[in-house]
Protein backbone atom coordinates (compact mmCIF):
# COMPACT_ATOMS: atom_id res chain seq x y z
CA UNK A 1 -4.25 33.37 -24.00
CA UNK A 2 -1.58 36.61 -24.71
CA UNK A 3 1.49 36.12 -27.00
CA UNK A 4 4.13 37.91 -25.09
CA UNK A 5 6.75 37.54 -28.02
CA UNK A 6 10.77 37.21 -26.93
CA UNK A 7 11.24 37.97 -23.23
CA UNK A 8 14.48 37.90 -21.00
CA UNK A 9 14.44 34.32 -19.29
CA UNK A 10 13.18 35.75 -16.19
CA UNK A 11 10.52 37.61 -17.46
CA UNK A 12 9.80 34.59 -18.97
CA UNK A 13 10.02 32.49 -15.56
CA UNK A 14 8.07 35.12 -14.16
CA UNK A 15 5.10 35.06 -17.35
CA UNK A 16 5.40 31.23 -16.54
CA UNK A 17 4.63 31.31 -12.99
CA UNK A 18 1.15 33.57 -13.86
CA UNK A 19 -0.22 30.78 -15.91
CA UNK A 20 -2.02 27.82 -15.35
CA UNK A 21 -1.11 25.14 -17.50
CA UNK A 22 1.33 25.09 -20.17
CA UNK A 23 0.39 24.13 -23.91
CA UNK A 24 3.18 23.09 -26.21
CA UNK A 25 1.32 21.28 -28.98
CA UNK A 26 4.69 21.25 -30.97
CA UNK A 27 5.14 18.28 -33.60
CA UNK A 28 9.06 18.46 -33.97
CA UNK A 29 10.63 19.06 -30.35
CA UNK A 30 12.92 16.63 -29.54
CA UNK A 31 13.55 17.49 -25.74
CA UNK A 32 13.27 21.40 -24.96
CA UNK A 33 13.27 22.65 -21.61
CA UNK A 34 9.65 24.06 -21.78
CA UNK A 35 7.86 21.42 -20.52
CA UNK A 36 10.29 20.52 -17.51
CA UNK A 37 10.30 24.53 -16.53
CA UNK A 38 6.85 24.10 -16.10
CA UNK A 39 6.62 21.26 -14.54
CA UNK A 40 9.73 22.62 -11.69
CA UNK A 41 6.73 25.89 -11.85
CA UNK A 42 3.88 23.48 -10.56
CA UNK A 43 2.22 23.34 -14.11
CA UNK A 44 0.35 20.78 -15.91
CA UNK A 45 1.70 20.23 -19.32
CA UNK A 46 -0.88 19.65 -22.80
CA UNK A 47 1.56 18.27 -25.30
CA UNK A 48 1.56 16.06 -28.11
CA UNK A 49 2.38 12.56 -27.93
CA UNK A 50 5.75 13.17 -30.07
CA UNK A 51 9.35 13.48 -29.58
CA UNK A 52 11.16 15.19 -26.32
CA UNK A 53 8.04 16.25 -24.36
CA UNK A 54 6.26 12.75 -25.16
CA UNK A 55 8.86 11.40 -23.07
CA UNK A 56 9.19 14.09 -20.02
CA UNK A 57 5.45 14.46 -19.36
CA UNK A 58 3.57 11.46 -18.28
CA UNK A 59 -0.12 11.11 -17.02
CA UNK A 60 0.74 12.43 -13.08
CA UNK A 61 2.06 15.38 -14.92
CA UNK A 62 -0.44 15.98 -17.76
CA UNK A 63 -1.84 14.98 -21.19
CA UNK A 64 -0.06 13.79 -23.93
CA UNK A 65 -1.86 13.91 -27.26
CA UNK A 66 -1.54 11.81 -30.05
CA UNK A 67 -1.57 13.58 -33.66
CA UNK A 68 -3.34 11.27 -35.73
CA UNK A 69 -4.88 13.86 -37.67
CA UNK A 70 -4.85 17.59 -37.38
CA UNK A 71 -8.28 17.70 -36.53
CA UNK A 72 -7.74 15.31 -34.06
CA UNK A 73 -5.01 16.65 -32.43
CA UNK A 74 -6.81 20.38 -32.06
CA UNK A 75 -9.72 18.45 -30.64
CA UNK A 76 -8.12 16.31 -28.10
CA UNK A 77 -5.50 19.20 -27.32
CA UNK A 78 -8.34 21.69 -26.29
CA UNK A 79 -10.36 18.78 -24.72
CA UNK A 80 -7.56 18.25 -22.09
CA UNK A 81 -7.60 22.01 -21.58
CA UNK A 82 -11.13 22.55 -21.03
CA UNK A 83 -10.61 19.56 -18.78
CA UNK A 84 -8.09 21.37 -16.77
CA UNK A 85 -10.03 24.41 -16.51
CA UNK A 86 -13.25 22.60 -15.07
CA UNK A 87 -11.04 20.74 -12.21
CA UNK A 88 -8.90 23.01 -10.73
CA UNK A 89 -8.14 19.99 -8.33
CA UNK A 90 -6.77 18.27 -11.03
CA UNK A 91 -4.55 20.82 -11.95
CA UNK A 92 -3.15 21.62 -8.85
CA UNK A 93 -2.24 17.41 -8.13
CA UNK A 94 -0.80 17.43 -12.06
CA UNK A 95 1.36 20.07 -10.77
CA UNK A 96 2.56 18.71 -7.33
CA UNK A 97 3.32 15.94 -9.41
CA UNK A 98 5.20 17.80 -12.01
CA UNK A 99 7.18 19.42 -9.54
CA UNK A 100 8.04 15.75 -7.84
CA UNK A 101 8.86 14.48 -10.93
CA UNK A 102 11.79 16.98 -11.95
CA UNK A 103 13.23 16.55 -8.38
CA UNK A 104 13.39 12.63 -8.75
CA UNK A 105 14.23 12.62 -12.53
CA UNK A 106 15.40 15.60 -13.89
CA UNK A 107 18.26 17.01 -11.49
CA UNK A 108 22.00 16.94 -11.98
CA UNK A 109 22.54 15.28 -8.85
CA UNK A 110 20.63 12.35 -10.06
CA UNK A 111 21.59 12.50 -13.53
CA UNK A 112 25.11 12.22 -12.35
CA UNK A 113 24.38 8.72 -10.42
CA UNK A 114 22.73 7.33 -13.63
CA UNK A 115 25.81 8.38 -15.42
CA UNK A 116 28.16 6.89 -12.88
CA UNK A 117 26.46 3.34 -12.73
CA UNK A 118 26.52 3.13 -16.17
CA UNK A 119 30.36 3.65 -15.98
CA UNK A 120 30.81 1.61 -13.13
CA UNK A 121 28.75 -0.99 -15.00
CA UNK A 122 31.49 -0.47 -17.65
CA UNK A 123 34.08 -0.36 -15.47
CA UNK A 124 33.31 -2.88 -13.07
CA UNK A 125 36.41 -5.44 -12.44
CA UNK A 126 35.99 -8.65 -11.72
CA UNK A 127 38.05 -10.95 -9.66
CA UNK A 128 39.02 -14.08 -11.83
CA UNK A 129 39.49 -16.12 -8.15
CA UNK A 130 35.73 -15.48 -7.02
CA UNK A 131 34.05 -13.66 -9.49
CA UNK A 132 33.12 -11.01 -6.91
CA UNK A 133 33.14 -7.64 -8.57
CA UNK A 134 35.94 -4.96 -6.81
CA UNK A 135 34.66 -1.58 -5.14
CA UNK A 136 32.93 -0.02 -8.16
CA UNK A 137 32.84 3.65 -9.27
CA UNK A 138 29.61 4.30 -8.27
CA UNK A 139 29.69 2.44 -4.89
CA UNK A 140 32.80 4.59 -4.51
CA UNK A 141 30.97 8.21 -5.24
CA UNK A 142 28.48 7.03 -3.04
CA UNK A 143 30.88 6.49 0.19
CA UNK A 144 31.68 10.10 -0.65
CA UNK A 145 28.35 11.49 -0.86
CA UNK A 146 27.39 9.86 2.35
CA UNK A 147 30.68 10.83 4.25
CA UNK A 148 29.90 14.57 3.28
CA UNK A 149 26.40 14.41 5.15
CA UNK A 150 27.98 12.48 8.10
């Protein structure tokens, strides 16, 4: 382990693609961007079983610790590492899986289609004759999408 202090991000990115797993046992995060940027770098994530990263990293991905007691916590935290380090198998699959993970759930593109069916869900006018809902928003931004890969 080095402490490398405040870096420029992509000295940082850079210090991040030289490791092999990340370890944010952090009690009071409530959804930083560590754990995803190391996931998009192919890394398995440690964390504790708490706030943001409890709810990015999942079992594909990594371990999520609960913090019952300190003791516990430090235990079970450097179990999962010395885990890791035995089964470098392991930690390459935690990674592929990290990395599929931020593509399917964690990019604008998709963030922006949750956000539009919500709206369209919203949104959504039906017609009092049949009840049949009108052309919603989403349906709508998804004509577009597809006519721009036609």
């Amino acid at each position: 382990m080095r402490l490398w202090g405040e870096l420029p991000r992509s000295q940082l990115l850079q210090k991040l693609a030289d490791c092999d797993v990340l370890m944010h046992p952090s009690l009071h995060d409530s959804g930083g961007w560590v754990c995803l940027e190391a996931m998009a770098a192919g890394l398995p994530v440690i964390c504790l079983d708490v706030g943001g990263p409890a709810l990015q990293v999942n079992g594909d991905t990594g371990y999520k610790v609960t913090a019952r007691s300190p003791r516990q916590a430090v235990e079970d935290l450097a179990a999962a590492l010395v885990r890791l380090s035995r089964d470098r198998a392991l930690c390459s699959k935690m990674g592929d899986a990290g990395r599929r993970r931020i593509s399917e759930h964690f990019n604008w593109e998709i963030k922006g289609l949750g956000m539009a069916q919500v709206y369209a869900a919203v949104t959504a006018v039906r017609n009092p004759n049949d009840g049949v809902e009108a052309v919603t928003l989403i349906e709508r931004l998804d004509q577009q999408r597809h006519v721009g890969k036609a």
